[in-house]
Protein backbone atom coordinates (compact mmCIF):
# COMPACT_ATOMS: atom_id res chain seq x y z
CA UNK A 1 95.95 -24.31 94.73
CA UNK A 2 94.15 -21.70 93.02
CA UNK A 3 95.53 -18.76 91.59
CA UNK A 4 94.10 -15.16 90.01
CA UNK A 5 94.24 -16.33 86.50
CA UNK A 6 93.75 -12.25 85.62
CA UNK A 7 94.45 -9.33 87.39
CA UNK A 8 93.34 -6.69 85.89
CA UNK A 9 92.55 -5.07 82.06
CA UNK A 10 95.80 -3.60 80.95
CA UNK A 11 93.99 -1.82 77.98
CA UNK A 12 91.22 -1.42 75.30
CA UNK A 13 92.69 -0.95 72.32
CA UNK A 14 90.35 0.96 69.55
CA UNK A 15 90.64 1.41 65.46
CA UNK A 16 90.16 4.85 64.58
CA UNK A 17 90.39 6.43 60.91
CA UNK A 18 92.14 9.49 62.02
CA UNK A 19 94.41 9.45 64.97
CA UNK A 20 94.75 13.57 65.60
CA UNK A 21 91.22 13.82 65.18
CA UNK A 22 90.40 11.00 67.53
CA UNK A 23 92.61 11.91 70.40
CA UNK A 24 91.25 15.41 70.46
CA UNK A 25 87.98 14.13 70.53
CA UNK A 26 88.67 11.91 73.46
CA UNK A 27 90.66 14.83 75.74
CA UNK A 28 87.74 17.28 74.67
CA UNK A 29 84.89 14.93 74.98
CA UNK A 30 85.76 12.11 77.78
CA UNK A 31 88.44 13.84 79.59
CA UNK A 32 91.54 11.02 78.95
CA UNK A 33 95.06 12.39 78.68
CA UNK A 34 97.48 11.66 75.75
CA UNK A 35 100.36 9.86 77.76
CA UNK A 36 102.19 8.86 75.05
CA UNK A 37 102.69 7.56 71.35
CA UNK A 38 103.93 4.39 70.20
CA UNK A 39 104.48 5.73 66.11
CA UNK A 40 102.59 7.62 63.55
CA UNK A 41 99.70 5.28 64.26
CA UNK A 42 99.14 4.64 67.66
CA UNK A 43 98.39 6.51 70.37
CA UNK A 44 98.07 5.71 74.40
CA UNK A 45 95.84 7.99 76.38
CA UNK A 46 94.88 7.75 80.15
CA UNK A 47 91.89 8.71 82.16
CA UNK A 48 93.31 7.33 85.53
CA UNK A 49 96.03 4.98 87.22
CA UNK A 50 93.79 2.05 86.16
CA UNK A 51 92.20 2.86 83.03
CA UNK A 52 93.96 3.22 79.75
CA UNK A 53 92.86 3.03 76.25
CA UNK A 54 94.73 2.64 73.14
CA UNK A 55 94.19 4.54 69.60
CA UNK A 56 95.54 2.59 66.45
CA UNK A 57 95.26 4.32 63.38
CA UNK A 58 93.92 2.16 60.35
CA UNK A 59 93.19 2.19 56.93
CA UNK A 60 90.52 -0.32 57.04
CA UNK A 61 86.45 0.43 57.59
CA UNK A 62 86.61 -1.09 61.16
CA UNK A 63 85.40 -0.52 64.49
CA UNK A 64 84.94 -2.23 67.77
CA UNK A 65 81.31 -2.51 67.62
CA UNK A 66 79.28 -5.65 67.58
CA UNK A 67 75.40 -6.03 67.01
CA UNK A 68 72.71 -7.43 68.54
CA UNK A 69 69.15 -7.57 67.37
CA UNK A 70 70.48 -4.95 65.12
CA UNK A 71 71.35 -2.31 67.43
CA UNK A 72 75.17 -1.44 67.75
CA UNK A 73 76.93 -2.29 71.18
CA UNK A 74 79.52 -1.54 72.87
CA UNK A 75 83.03 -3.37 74.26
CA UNK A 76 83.65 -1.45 77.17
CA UNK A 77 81.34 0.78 79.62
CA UNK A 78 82.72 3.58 81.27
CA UNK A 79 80.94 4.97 84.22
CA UNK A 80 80.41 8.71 85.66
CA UNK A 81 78.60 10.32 87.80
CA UNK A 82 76.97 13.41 85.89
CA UNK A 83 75.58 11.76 83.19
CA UNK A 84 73.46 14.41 82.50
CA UNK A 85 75.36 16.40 81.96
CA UNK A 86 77.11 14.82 79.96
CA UNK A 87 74.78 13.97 77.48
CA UNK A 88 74.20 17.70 77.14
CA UNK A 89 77.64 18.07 75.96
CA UNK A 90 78.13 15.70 73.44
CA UNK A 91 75.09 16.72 72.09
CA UNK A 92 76.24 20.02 72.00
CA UNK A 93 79.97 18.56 70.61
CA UNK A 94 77.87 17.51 67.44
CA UNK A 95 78.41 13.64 68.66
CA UNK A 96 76.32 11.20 67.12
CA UNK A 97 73.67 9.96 70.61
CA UNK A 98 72.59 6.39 69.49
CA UNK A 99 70.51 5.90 72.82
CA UNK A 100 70.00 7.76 76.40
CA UNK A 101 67.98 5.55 78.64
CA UNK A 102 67.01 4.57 82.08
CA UNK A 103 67.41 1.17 83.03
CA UNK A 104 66.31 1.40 86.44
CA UNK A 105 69.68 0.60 87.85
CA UNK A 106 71.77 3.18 85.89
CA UNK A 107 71.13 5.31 83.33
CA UNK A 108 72.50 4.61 80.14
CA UNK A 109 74.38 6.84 77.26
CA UNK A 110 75.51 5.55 74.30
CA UNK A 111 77.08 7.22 71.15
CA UNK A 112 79.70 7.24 68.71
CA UNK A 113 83.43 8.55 68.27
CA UNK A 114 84.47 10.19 65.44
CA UNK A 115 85.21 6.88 63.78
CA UNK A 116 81.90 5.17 64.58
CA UNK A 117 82.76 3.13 67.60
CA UNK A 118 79.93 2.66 69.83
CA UNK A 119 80.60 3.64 73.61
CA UNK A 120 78.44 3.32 76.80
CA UNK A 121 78.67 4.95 80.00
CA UNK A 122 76.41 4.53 82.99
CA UNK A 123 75.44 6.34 85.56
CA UNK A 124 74.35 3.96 88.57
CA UNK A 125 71.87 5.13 91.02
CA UNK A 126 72.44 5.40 94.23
């Protein structure tokens, strides 16, 4: 019999270089909600009931970003619906814009965090 291997994702957990600085940028920027802290170095913050994302605090020149063809991607997408508007206010925010694009399907935002990590969100059309 088969069975739902998976359910759902719990998390995305994400390497910052400065925790305060990161979780204000996140609240100010993308709108999630410090729910909690698990010490000195991590941090769990909430946009909904289904999507959470974690903040670990590191020492080490990381980030969650991967390449292809040389260009930096992302290892989540969010998604909104005024992405527009959006873009207008991270560019106001000082935030680094690494591509704003229409694919056709959705348009497309990506930029970096305060610690370099590349992030996507989409805007499907209707």
């Amino acid at each position: 019999m088969e069975y739902q291997r998976v359910k759902y994702i719990e998390n995305v957990q994400i390497p910052v270089g400065n925790l305060e600085q990161s979780i204000a940028w996140y609240e100010a920027n993308l709108g999630w909600r410090l729910k909690g802290r698990g010490d000195e170095r991590l941090a769990f913050l909430e946009l909904n009931q289904n999507s959470y994302v974690n903040l670990w605090q590191t020492d080490e020149e990381t980030n969650i970003n991967f390449h292809i063809d040389g260009e930096p991607m992302p290892a989540f997408v969010m998604v909104t619906e005024h992405i527009d508007r959006l873009h207008e206010d991270l560019k106001r925010t000082g935030t680094e814009i690494v591509k704003f694009t229409d694919e056709g399907f959705a348009k497309g935002l990506k930029f970096k965090d305060p610690s370099g990590n590349t992030l996507l969100v989409l805007e499907y059309k209707k």
